[in-house]
Protein backbone atom coordinates (compact mmCIF):
# COMPACT_ATOMS: atom_id res chain seq x y z
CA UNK A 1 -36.41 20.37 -21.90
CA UNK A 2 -33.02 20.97 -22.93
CA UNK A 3 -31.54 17.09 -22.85
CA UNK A 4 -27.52 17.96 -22.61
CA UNK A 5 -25.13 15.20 -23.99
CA UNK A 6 -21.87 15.44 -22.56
CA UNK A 7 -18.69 13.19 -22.20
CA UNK A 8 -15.03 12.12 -23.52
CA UNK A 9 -14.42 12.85 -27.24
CA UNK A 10 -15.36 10.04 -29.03
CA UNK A 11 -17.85 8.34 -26.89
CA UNK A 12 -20.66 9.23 -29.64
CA UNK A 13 -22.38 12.21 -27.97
CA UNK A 14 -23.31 13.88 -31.82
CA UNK A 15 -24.31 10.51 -32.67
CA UNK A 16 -26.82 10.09 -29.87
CA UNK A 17 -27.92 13.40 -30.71
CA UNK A 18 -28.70 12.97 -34.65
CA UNK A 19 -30.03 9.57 -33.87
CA UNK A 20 -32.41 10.93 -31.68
CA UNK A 21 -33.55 14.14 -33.58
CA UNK A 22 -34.05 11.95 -36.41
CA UNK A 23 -35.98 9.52 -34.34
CA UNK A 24 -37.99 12.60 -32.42
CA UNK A 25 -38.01 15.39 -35.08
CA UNK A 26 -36.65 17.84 -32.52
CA UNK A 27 -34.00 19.88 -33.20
CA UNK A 28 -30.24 19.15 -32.05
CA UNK A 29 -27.34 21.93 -31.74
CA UNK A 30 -23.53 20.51 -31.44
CA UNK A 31 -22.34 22.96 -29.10
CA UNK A 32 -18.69 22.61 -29.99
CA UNK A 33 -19.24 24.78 -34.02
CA UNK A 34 -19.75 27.82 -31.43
CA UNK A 35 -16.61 27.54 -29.35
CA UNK A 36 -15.10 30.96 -28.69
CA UNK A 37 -12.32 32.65 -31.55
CA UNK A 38 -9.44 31.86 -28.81
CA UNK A 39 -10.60 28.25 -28.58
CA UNK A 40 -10.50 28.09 -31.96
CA UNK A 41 -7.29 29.76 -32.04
CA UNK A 42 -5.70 27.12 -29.32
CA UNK A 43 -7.25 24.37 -31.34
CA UNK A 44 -5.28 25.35 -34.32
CA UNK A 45 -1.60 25.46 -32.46
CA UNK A 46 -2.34 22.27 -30.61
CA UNK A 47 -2.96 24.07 -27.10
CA UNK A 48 -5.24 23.16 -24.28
CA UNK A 49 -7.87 25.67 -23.37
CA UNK A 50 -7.58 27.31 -20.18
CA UNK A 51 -10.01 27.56 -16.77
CA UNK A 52 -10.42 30.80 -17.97
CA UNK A 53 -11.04 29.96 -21.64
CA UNK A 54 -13.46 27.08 -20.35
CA UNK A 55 -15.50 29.48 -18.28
CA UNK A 56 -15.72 32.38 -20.81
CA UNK A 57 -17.26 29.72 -23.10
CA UNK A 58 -19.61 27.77 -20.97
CA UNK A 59 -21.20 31.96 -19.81
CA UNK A 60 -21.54 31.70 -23.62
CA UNK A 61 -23.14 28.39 -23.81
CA UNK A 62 -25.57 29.37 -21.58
CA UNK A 63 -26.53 32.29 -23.34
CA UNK A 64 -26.88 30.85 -26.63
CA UNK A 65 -29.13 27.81 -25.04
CA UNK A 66 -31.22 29.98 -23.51
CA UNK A 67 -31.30 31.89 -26.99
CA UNK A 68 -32.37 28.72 -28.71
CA UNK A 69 -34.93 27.72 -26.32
CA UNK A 70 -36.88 31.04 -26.91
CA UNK A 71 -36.52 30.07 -30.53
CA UNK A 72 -37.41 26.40 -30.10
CA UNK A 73 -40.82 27.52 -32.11
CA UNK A 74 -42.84 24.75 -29.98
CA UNK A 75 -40.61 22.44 -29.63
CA UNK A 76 -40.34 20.84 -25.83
CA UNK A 77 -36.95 19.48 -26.64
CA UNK A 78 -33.72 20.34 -27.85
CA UNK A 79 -30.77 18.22 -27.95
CA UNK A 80 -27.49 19.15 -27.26
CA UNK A 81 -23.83 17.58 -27.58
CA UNK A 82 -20.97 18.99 -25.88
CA UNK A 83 -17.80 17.15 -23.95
CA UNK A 84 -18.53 19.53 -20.85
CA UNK A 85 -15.54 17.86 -19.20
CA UNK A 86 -15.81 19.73 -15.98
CA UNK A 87 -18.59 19.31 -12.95
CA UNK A 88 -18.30 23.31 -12.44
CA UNK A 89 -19.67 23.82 -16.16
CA UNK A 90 -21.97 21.04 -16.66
CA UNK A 91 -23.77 22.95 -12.71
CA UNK A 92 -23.68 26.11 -14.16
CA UNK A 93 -25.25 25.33 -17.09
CA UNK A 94 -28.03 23.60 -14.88
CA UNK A 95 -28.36 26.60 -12.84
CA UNK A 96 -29.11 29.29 -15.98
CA UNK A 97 -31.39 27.05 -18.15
CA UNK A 98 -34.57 25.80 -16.90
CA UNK A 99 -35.45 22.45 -17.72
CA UNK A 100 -31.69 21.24 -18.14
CA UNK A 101 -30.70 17.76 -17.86
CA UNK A 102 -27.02 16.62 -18.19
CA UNK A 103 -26.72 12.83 -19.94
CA UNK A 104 -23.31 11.38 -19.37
CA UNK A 105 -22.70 9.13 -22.74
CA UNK A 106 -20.17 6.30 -21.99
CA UNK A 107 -18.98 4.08 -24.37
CA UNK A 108 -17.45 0.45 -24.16
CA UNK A 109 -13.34 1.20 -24.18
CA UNK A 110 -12.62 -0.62 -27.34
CA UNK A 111 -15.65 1.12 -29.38
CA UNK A 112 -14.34 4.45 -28.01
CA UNK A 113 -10.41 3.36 -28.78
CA UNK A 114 -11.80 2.48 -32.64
CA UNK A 115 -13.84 5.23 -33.29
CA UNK A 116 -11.29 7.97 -32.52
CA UNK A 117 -8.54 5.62 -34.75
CA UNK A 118 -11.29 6.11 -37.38
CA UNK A 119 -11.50 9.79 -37.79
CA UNK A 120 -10.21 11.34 -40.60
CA UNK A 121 -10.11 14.79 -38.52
CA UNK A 122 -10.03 15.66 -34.99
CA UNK A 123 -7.99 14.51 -31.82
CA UNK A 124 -5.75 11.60 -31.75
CA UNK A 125 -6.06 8.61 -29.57
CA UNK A 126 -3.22 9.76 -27.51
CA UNK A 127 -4.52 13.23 -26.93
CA UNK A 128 -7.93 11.50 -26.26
CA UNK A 129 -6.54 9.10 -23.57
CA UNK A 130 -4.46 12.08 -21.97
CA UNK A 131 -7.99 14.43 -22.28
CA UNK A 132 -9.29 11.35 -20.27
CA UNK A 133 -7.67 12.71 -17.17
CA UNK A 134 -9.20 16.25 -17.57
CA UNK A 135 -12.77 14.56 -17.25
CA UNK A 136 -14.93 14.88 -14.31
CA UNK A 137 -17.16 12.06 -14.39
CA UNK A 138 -20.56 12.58 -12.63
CA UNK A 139 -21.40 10.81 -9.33
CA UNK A 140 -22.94 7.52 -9.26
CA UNK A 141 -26.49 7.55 -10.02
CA UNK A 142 -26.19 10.81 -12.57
CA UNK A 143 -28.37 9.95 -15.94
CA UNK A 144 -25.79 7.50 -18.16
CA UNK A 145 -26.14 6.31 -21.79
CA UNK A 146 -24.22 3.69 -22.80
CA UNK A 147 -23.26 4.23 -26.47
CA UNK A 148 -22.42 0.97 -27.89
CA UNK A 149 -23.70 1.74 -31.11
CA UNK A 150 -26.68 0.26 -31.44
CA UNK A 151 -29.73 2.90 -31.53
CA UNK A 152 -32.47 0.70 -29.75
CA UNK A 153 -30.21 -0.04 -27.27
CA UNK A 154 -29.53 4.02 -26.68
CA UNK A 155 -32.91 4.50 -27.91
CA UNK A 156 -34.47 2.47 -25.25
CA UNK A 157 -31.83 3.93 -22.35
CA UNK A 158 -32.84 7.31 -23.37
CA UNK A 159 -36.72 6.42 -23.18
CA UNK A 160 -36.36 5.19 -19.84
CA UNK A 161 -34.47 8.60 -18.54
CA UNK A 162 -37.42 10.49 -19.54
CA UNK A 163 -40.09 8.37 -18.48
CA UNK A 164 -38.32 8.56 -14.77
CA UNK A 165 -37.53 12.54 -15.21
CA UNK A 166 -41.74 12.97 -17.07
CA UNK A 167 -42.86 11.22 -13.48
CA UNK A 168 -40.85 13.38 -11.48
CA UNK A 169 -42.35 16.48 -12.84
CA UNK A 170 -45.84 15.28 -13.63
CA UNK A 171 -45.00 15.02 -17.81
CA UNK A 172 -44.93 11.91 -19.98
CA UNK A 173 -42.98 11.20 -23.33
CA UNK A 174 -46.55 10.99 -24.99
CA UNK A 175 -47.39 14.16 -22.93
């Protein structure tokens, strides 16, 4: 199963991720260190990627996941972070890996507000609230994680997401 973490910047999508590993011992890829040279080239003058740069990226994505899941070396489950701020991407990602499920993570406004005050690198808080209106949410009822920082809490969310997905196929967590 490849377990997809994706939301605004700063909701705590790595976070979740390395909490989890830790807690599973399966492994975790941050999508975002492989982002294309001309992302990383509009990242450095301060531009917004493009449709175009989005999709060349996310045919990328999909090809690198499906790399790592033939490499998984047993493992069921990998866990990914990556904003995936668009519907269009986070369905064609579904489409080309088997097993794929998308995890909104949502965080309470203040938390979010702090922890992208807090970072010594990265986007500013107003770049993150304007990014906020480039966000697709999912529609009601898509799997949610509230991040609010404490891991049982997300620990316990996360549990429950793949004890209702395990049913659904005829797995288990203990499985």
């Amino acid at each position: 199963m490849v377990w997809f973490f994706f939301g605004l910047s700063g909701v705590g999508k790595s976070w979740v991720a390395d909490n989890l590993a830790r807690y599973y011992g399966w492994p975790v890829y941050h999508a975002d260190t492989d982002l294309t040279a001309e992302m990383q080239q509009a990242l450095a003058e301060s531009r917004p990627f493009t449709p175009a740069m989005r999709d060349r990226y996310f045919e990328r994505l999909a090809k690198l996941l499906k790399k790592r899941l033939s490499d998984a070396d047993g493992h069921q489950n990998i866990l990914v972070s990556q904003g995936a701020y668009k519907k269009s991407h986070r369905e064609y990602l579904a489409a080309q890996i088997p097993n794929f499920r998308a995890v909104w993570v949502d965080s309470p406004v203040s938390l979010w507000e702090r922890r992208i005050e807090n970072r010594q690198e990265g986007i500013s808080l107003s770049s993150a609230r304007a990014l906020q209106g480039d966000f697709e949410p999912p529609e009601e009822g898509a799997d949610r994680l509230l991040n609010n920082a404490d891991f049982a809490h997300v620990l316990a969310q996360f549990q429950a997401l793949w004890q209702h997905h395990a049913a659904m196929a005829g797995t288990g967590p203990d499985s």
